[in-house]
C-alpha atoms as a PDB file:
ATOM      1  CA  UNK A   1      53.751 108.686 181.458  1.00  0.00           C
ATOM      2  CA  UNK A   2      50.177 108.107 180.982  1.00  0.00           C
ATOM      3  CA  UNK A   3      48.702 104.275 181.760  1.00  0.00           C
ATOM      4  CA  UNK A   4      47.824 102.240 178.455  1.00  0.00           C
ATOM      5  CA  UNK A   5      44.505 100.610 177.680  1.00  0.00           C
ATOM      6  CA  UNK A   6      45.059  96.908 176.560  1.00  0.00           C
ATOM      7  CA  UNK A   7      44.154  95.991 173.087  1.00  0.00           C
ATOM      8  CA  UNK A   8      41.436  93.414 173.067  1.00  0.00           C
ATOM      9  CA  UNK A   9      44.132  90.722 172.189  1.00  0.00           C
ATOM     10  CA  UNK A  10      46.122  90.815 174.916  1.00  0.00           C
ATOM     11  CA  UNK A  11      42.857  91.623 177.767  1.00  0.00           C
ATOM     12  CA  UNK A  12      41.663  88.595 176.506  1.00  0.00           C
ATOM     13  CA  UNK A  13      44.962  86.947 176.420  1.00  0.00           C
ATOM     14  CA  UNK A  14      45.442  87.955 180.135  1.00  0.00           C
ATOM     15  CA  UNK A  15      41.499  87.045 181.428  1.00  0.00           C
ATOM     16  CA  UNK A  16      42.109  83.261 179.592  1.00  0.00           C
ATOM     17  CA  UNK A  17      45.670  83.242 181.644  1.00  0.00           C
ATOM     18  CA  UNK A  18      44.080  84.133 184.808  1.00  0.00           C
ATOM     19  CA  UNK A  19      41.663  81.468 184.495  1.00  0.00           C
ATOM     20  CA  UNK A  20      44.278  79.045 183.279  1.00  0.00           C
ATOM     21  CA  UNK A  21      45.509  79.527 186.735  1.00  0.00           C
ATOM     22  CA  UNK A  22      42.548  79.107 188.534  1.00  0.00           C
ATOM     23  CA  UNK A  23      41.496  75.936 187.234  1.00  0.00           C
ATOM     24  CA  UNK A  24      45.334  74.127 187.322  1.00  0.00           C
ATOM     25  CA  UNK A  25      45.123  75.490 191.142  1.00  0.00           C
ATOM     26  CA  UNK A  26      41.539  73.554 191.627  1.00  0.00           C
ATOM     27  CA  UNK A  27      42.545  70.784 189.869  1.00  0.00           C
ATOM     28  CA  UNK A  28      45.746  69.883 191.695  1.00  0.00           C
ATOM     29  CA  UNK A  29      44.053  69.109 194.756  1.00  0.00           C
ATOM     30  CA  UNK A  30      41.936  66.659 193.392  1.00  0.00           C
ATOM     31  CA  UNK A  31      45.049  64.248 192.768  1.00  0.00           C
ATOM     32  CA  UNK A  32      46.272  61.469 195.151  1.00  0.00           C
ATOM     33  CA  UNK A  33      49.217  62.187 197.305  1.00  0.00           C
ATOM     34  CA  UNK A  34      49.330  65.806 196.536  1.00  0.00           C
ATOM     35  CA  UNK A  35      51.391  67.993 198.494  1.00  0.00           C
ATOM     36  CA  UNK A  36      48.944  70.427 199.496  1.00  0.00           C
ATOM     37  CA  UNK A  37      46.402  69.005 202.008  1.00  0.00           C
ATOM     38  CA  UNK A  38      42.751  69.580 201.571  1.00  0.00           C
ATOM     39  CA  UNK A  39      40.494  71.360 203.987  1.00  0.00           C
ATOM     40  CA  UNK A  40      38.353  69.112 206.079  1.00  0.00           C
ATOM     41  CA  UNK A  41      35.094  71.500 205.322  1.00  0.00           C
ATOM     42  CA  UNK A  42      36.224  70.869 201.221  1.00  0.00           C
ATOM     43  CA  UNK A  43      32.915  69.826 199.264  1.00  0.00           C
ATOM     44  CA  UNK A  44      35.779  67.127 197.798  1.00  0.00           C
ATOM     45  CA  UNK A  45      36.484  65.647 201.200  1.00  0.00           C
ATOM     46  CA  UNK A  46      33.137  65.383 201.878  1.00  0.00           C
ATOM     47  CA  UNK A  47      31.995  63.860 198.552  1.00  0.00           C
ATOM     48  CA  UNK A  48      34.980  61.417 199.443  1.00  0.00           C
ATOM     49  CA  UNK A  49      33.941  60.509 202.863  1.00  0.00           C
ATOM     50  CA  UNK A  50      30.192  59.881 201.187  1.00  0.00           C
ATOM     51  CA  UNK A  51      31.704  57.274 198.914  1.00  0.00           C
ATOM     52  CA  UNK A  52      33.674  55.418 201.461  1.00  0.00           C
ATOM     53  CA  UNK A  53      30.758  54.739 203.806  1.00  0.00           C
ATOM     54  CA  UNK A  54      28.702  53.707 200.791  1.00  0.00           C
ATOM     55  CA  UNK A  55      31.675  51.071 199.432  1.00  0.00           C
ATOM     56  CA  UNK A  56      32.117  49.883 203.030  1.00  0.00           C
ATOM     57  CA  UNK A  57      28.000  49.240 203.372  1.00  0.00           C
ATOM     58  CA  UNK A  58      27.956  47.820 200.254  1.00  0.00           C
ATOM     59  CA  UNK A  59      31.203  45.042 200.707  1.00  0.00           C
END
């Protein structure tokens, strides 16, 4: 049996999925007391270290 080309519908369908994906996996990090633990070299982490320095120089 031969392989099938996608119609456009569903490539697109299956691209906007994929990305759906992607960007509920980034974003779930980004929440407090998440299960999944952040990298210490994460540009997040380090935007969040930034801002406590700056909040404690500032109090």
């Amino acid at each position: 049996m031969g392989v099938t080309r996608l119609k456009r519908k569903d490539r697109r369908n299956k691209t906007t999925a994929r990305l759906e994906v992607q960007f509920l996996k980034l974003g779930r990090n980004v929440e407090l007391g998440s299960r999944s633990k952040l990298s210490k070299d994460s540009q997040i982490v380090k935007n969040n270290a930034i801002l406590d320095k700056l909040t404690t120089e500032t109090k």
